[in-house]
Protein backbone atom coordinates (compact mmCIF):
# COMPACT_ATOMS: atom_id res chain seq x y z
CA UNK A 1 -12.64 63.96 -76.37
CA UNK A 2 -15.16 67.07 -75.35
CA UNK A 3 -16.84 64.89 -73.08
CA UNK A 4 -13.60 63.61 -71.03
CA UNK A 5 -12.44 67.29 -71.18
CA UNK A 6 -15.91 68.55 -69.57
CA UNK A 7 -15.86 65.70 -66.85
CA UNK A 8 -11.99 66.66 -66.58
CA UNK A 9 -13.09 70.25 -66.06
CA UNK A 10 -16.39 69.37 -63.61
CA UNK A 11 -14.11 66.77 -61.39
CA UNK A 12 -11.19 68.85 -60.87
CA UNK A 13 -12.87 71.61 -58.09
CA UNK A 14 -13.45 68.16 -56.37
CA UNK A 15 -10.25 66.77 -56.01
CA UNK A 16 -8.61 69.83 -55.23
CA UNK A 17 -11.22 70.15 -52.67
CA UNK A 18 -10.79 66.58 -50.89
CA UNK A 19 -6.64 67.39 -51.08
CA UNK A 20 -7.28 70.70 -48.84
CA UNK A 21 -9.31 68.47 -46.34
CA UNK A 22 -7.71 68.74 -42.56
CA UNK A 23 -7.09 64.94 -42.73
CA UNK A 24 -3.66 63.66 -40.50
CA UNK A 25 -3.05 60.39 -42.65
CA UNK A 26 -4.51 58.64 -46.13
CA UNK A 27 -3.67 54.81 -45.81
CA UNK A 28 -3.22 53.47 -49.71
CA UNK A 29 -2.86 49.80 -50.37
CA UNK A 30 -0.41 49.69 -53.30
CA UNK A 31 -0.22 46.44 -55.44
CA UNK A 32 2.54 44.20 -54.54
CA UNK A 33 3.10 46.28 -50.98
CA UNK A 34 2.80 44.81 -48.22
CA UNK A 35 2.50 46.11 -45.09
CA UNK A 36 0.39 48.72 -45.63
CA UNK A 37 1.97 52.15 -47.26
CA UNK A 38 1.11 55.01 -45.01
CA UNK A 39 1.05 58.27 -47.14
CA UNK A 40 0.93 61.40 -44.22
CA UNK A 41 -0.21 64.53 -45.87
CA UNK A 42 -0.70 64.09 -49.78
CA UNK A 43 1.00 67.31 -51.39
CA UNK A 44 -1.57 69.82 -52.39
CA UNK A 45 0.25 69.86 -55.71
CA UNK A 46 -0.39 66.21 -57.03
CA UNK A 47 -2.04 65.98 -59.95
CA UNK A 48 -5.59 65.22 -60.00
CA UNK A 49 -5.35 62.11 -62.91
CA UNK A 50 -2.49 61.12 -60.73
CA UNK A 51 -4.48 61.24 -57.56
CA UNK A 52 -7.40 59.50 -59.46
CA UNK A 53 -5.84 56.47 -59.90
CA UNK A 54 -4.25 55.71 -56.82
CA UNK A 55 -7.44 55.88 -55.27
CA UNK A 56 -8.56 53.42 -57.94
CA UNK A 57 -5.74 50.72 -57.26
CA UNK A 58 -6.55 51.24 -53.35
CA UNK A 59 -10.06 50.36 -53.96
CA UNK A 60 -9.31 47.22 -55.94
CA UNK A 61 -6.73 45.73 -53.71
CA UNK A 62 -9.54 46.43 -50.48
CA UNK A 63 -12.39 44.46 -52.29
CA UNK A 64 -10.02 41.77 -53.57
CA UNK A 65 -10.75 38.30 -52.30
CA UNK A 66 -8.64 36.59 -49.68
CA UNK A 67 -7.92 32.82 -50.21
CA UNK A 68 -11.17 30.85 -50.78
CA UNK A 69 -12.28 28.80 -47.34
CA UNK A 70 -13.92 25.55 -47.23
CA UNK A 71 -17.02 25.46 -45.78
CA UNK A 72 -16.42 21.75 -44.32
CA UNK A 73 -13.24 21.96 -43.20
CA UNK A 74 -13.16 21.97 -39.31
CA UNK A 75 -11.42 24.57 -37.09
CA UNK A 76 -7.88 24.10 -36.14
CA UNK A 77 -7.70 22.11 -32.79
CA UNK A 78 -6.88 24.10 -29.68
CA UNK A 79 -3.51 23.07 -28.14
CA UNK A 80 -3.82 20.79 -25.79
CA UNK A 81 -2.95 21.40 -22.01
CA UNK A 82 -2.07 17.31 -21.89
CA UNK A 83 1.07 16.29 -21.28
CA UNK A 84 2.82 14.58 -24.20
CA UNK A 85 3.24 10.78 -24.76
CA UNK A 86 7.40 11.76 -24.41
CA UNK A 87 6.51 13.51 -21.00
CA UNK A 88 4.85 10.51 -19.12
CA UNK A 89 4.46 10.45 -15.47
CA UNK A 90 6.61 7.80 -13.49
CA UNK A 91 5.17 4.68 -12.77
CA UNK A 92 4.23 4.20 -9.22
CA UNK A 93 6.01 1.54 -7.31
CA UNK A 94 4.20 -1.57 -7.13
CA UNK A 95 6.49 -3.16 -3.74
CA UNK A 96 4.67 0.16 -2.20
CA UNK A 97 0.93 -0.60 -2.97
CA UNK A 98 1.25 -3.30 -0.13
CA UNK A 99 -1.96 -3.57 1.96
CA UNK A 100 -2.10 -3.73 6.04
CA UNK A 101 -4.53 -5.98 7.27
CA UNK A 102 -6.53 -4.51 10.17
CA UNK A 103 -5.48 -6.72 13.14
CA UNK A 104 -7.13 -4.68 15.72
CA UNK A 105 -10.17 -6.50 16.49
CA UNK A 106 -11.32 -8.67 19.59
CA UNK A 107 -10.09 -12.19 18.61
CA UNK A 108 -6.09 -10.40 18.38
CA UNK A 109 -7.01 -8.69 21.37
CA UNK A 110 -7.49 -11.97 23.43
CA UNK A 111 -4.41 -13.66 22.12
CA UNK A 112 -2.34 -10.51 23.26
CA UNK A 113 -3.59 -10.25 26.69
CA UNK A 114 -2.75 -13.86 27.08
CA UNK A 115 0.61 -13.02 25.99
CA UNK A 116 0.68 -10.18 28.66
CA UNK A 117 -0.22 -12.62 31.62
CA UNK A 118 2.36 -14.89 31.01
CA UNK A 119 4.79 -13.22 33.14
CA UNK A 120 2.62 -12.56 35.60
CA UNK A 121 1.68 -16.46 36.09
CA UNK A 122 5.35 -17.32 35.99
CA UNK A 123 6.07 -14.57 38.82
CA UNK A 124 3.33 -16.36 40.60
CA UNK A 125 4.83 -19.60 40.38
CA UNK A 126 8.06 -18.35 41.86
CA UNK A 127 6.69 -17.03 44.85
CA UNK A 128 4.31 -19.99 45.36
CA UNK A 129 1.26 -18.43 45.24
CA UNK A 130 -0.31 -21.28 43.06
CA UNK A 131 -3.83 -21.18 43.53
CA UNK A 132 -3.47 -16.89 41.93
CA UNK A 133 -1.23 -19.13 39.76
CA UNK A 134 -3.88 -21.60 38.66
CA UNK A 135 -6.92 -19.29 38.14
CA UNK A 136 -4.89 -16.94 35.77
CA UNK A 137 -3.89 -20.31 33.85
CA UNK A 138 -7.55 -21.32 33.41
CA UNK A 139 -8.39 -17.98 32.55
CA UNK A 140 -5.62 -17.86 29.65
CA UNK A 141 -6.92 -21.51 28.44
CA UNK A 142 -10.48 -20.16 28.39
CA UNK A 143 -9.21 -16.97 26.09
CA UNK A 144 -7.57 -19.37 23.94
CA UNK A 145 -10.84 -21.00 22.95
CA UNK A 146 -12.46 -17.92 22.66
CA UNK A 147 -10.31 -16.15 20.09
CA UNK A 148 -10.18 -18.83 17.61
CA UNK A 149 -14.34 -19.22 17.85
CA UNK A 150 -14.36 -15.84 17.60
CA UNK A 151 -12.82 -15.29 14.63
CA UNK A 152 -14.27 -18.36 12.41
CA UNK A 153 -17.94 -17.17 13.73
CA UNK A 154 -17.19 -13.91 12.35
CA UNK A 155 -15.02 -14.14 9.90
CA UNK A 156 -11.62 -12.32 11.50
CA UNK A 157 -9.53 -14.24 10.93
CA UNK A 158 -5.70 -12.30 9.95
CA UNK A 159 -2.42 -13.51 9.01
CA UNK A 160 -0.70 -12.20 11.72
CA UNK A 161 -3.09 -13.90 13.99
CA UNK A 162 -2.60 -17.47 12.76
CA UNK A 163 1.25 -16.08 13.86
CA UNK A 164 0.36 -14.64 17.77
CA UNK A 165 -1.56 -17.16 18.61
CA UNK A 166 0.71 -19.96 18.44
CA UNK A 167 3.70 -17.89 19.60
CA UNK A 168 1.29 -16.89 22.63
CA UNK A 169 1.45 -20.46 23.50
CA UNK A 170 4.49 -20.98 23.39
CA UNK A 171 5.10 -18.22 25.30
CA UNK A 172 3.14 -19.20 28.27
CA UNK A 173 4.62 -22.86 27.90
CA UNK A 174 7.69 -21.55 28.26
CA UNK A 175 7.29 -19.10 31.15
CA UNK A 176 5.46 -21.82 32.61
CA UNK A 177 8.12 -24.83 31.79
CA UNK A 178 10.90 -22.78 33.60
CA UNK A 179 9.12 -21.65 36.47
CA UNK A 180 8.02 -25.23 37.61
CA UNK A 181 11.43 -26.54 36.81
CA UNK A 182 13.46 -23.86 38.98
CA UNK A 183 10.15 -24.75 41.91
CA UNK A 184 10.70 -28.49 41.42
CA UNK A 185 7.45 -29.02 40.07
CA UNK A 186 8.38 -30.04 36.59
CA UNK A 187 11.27 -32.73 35.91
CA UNK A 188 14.06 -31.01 34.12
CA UNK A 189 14.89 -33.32 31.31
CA UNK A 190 11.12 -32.47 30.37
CA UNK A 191 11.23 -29.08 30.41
CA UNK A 192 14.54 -29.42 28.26
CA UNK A 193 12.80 -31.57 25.33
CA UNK A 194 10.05 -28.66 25.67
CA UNK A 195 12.53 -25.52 25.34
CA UNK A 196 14.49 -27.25 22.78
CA UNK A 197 11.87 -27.80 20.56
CA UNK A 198 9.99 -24.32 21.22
CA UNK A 199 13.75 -22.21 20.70
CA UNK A 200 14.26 -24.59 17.26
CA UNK A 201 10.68 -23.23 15.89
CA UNK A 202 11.35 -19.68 17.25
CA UNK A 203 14.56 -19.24 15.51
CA UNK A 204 12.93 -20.79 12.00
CA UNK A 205 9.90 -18.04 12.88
CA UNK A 206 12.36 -15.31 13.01
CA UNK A 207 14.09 -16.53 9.29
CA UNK A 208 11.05 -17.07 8.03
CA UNK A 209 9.90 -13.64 8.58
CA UNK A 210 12.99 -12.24 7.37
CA UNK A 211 12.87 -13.94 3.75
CA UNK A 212 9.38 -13.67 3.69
CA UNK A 213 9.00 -9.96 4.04
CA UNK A 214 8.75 -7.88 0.76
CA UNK A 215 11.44 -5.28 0.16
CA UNK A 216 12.40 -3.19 0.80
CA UNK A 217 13.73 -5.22 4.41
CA UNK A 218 14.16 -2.72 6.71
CA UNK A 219 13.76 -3.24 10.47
CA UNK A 220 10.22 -1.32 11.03
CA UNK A 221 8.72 -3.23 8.15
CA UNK A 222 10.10 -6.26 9.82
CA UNK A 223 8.17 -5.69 13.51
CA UNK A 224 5.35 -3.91 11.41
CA UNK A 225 3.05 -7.09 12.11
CA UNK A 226 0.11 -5.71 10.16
CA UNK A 227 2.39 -6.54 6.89
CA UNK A 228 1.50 -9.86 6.15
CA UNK A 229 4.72 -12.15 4.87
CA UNK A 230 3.93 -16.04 5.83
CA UNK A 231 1.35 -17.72 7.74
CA UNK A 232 1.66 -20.46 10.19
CA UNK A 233 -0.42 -24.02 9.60
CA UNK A 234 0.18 -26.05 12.86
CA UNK A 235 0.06 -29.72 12.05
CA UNK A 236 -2.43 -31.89 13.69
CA UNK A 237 0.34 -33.53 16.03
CA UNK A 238 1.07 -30.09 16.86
CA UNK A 239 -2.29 -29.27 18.21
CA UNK A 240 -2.83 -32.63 19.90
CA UNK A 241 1.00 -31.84 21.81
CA UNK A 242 -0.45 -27.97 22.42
CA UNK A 243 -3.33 -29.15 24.43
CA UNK A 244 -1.21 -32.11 26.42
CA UNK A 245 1.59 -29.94 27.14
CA UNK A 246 -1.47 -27.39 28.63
CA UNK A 247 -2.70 -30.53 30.69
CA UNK A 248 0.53 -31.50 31.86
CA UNK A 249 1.99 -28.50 33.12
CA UNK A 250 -1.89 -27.44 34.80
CA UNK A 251 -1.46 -30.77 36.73
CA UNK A 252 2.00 -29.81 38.15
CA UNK A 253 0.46 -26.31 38.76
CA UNK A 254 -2.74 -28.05 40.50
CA UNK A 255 -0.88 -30.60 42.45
CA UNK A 256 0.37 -28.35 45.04
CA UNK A 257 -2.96 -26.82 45.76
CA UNK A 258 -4.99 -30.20 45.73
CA UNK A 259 -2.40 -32.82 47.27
CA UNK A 260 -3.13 -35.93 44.95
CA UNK A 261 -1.83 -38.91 46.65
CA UNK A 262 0.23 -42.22 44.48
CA UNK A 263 -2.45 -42.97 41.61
CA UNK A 264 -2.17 -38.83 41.16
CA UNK A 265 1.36 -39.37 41.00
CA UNK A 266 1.61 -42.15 38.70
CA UNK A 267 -0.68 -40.57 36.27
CA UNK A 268 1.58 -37.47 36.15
CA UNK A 269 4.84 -39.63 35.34
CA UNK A 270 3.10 -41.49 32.31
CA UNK A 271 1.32 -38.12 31.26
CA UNK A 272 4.71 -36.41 31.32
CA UNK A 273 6.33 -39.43 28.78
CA UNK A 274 3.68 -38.78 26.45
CA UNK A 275 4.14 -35.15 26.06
CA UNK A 276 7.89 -35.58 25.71
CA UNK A 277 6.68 -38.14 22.81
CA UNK A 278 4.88 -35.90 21.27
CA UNK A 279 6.81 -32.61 21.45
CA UNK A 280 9.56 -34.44 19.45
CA UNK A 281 7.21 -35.59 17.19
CA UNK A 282 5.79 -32.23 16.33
CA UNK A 283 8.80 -30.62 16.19
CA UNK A 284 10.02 -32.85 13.32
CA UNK A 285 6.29 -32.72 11.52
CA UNK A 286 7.20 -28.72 10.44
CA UNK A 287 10.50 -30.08 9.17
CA UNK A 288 8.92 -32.49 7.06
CA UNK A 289 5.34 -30.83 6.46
CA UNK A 290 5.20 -28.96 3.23
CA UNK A 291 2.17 -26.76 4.55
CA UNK A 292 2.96 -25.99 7.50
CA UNK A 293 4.48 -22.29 6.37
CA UNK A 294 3.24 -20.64 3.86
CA UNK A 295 5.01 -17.67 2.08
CA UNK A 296 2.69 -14.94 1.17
CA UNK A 297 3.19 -13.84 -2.53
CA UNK A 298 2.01 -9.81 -2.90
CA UNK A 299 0.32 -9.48 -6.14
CA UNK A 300 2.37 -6.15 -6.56
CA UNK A 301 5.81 -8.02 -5.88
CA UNK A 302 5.13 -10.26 -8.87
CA UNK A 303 4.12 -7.45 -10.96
CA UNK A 304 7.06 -6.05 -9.99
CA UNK A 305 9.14 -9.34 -10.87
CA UNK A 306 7.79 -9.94 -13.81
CA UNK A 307 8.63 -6.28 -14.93
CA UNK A 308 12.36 -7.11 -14.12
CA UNK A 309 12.52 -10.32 -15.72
C-alpha cells in the first residue's frame, strides 16, 4: 500500500503535466465504440487514475488483432470490364455476309464489248454497208473464242460470265436475225423460229434470276451482276445450234459482198432447215435438261434457314 501510494505520488506531476500540453484533439478508442470517439480538450480537472485507464483501454483496443487472413487465399478478382453473358452483342446477319465475285477481268471484258458491237453491226446491215458489216462479225466470232480460252487457261472463270456470254450471243443473233429479215437477206419464218426461241429463254433468264437471288430482293441487288444467284449450263445441242446459227446468218451477211451463184444458193436453203431443226431442238433440251440451270445456294442463306427452321 506505501509502494502504490509513492508511485501514486511520483506519477501524478506527470499526468498533470501531459493534461496542460497545447494539444487540439486526443483520439481514444473506447471498447464497443465504433467510429472512433474524438475527445477535444480533456478537462484539466480529470482525475489522474481516471485518466490512467483510458489511456490503458485505448492502447489495448490499437494493438488488438484484426480478423486472422489466410495466407493462400487469393485476392479478390478485379471487376471485369466484359460485357455480361445477359448483355450479348447481336448476331450479325448471315443473308449480308454474301460475297461479290470480281468480274472485272479480260475474259468479261471481251464478252461485253461483243455485246456493245451488236448494234453497231445491225446499223450496218440496214444501211448496206456489208463488207464494215462482215469484218465486225468476224471480229465478234474471234472474241468469242478468245474469252472462253481465256478464262479456262487461267482460271477466270465467274458465274456471271457463264450468264453474259450466252446472252451476248443471243444478242448479236438477234440484232443480226432482224436486220437481215427487214434487208431481205434472211427468210422470215426463220428468223421467227429464232426470236421465238431466244424471247422464251430470255423471259425464263429473267425468272430465274428473280427466284434465285437471295433476299433481301430489291431491284439493285437484282442488276448487281457481281451477286452470283444461278449459273447457266448450255446443253450440247445448244452449242452445236450457237455455232450453225453463227454460220448461217455470216453466209446471208457474206452473200451480198461475194455473189455466190445456184450451188451457193442451194447450200444456204438446206443450211437454213437445219438451223431451224436445231433451234427447236435446243430450245426444248433446257425444258427437259435438269442441269442446264443451276441455283446457287449461299452458305450464309442456309445458315440462316436452318436458324429459322
Amino acid at each position: 500500500m506505501a509502494s502504490a501510494t509513492l508511485l501514486y505520488r511520483a506519477l501524478r506531476p506527470a499526468c498533470r503535466a501531459a493534461l496542460r500540453a497545447p494539444t487540439t484533439t486526443t483520439t481514444m478508442l473506447l471498447p464497443g465504440r465504433s467510429p472512433a470517439l474524438r475527445l477535444p480538450h480533456l478537462r484539466r480537472g480529470l482525475e489522474p487514475r481516471v485518466f490512467s485507464v483510458l489511456s490503458a483501454r485505448r492502447q489495448q483496443n490499437l494493438t488488438k488483432p484484426g480478423p486472422p487472413t489466410s495466407p493462400t487465399s487469393p485476392p479478390p478478382p478485379p471487376p471485369s470490364s466484359a460485357p455480361s453473358s445477359a448483355v450479348a452483342t447481336a448476331p450479325k446477319n448471315p443473308l449480308t455476309a454474301i460475297k461479290h465475285e470480281q468480274i472485272y477481268n479480260l475474259p468479261n471484258l471481251l464478252t461485253f464489248s461483243r455485246l456493245l458491237t451488236s448494234p453497231v453491226i445491225g446499223y450496218l446491215i440496214l444501211t448496206n454497208q456489208h463488207t464494215a458489216a462482215l469484218s465486225l462479225f468476224a471480229l465478234a466470232g474471234v472474241s468469242d473464242l478468245l474469252d472462253g480460252w481465256i478464262a479456262r487457261r487461267w482460271k477466270l472463270q465467274t458465274v456471271v460470265g457463264s450468264v453474259i456470254d450466252p446472252m451476248a450471243d443471243k444478242v448479236l443473233m438477234t440484232i443480226l436475225t432482224i436486220s437481215l429479215a427487214a434487208q431481205g437477206g434472211l427468210p422470215l419464218w426463220l428468223a421467227g423460229i429464232i426470236l421465238g426461241r431466244d424471247g422464251a429463254l430470255a423471259v425464263a433468264a429473267v425468272w430465274f434470276r428473280w427466284i434465285s437471288l437471295p433476299p433481301p430482293k430489291t431491284m439493285g441487288r437484282y442488276w448487281d451482276f457481281s451477286l452470283p444467284s444461278a449459273e447457266v449450263h448450255p446443253t450440247t445441242i445448244s452449242k452445236l445450234n450457237t455455232a450453225l446459227q453463227l454460220g448461217v446468218v455470216g453466209a446471208c451477211m457474206a452473200d451480198p459482198v461475194l455473189g455466190g451463184g445456184e450451188e451457193w444458193m442451194a447450200a444456204l436453203e438446206a443450211a437454213q432447215l437445219t438451223v431451224a431443226t436445231t433451234t427447236v431442238w435446243s430450245g426444248l433440251s433446257y425444258v427437259f435438261s435438269k442441269d442446264a440451270v443451276k441455283i446457287l445456294k449461299h452458305p450464309a442463306v442456309k445458315e440462316a434457314g436452318k436458324k429459322v427452321i
